[in-house]
Protein backbone atom coordinates (compact mmCIF):
# COMPACT_ATOMS: atom_id res chain seq x y z
CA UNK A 1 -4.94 -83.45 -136.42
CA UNK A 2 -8.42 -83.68 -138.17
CA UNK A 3 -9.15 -80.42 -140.78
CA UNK A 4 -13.28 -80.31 -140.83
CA UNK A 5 -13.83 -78.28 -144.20
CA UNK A 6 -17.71 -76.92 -144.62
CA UNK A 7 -18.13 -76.08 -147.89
CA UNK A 8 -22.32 -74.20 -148.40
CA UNK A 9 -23.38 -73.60 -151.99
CA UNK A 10 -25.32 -75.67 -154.35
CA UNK A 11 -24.37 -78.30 -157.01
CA UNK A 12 -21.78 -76.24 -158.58
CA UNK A 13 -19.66 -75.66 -155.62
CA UNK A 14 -20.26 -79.85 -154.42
CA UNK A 15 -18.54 -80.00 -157.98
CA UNK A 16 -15.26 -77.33 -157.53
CA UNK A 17 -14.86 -78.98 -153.81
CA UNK A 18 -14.56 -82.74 -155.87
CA UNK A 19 -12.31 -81.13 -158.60
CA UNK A 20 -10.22 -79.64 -156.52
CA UNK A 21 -9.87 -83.10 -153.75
CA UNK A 22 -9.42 -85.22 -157.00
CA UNK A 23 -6.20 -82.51 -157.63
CA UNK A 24 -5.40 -82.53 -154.12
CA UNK A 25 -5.28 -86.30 -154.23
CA UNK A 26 -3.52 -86.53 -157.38
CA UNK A 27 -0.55 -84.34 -155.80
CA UNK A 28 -0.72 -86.11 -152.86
CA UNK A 29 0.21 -89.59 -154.29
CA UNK A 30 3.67 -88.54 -155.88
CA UNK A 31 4.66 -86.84 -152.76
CA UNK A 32 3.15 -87.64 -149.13
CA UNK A 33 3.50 -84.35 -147.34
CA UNK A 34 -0.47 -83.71 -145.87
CA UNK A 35 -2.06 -86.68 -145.92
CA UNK A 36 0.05 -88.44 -142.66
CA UNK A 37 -0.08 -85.69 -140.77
CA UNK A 38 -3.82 -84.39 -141.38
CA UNK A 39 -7.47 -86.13 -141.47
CA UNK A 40 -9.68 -84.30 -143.39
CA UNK A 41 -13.53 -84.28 -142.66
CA UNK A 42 -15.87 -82.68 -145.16
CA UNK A 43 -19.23 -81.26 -144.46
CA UNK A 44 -21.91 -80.27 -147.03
CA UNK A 45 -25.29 -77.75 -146.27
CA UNK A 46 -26.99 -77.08 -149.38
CA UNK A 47 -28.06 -73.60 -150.29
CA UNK A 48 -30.81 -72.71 -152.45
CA UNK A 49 -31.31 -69.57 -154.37
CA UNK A 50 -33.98 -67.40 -153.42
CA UNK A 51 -37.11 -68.25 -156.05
CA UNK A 52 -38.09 -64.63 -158.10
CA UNK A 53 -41.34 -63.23 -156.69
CA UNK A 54 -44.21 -64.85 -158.22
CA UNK A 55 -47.45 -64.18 -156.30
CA UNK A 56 -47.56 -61.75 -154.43
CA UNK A 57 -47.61 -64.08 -151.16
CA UNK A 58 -44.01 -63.64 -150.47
CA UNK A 59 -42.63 -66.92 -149.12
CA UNK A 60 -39.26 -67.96 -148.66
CA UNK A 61 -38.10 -71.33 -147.10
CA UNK A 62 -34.51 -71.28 -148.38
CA UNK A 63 -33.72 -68.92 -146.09
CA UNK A 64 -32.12 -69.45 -143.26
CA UNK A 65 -33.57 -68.00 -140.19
CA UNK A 66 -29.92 -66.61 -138.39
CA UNK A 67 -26.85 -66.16 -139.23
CA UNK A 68 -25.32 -68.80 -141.10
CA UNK A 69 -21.60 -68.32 -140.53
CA UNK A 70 -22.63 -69.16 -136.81
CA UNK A 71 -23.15 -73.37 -138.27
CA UNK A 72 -18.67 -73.05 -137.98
CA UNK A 73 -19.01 -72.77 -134.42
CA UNK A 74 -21.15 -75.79 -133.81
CA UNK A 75 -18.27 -78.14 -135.24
């Protein structure tokens, strides 16, 4: 059984997703329960914040054109 986690967010969410594997890990090595039965596949997409309005040429190439809850369905 493979568990493919997409986690979207920028470098403070990379960092909850690595503190909360290292605690997953942790718990996992005085007791195998997960880890045997599941493969787990993770999956980064950065996000950027939308930059304040500037000028008044409004441009905005963070944003995704779409939906992006539609990227799950892909996988």
């Amino acid at each position: 059984f493979t568990a493919r986690i997409v986690v979207m967010g920028d470098d403070r969410v990379v960092g909850r997703l690595a503190k909360a594997y290292y605690l997953y890990r942790k718990r996992e090595a005085r007791r195998l329960c997960l880890t045997m039965k599941i493969n787990l596949q993770f999956y980064y997409i950065p996000v950027c914040a939308a930059p304040a309005p500037s000028s008044s040429a409004k441009v905005n190439l963070c944003q995704p054109k779409g939906n992006p809850c539609t990227l799950g369905s892909y996988l």
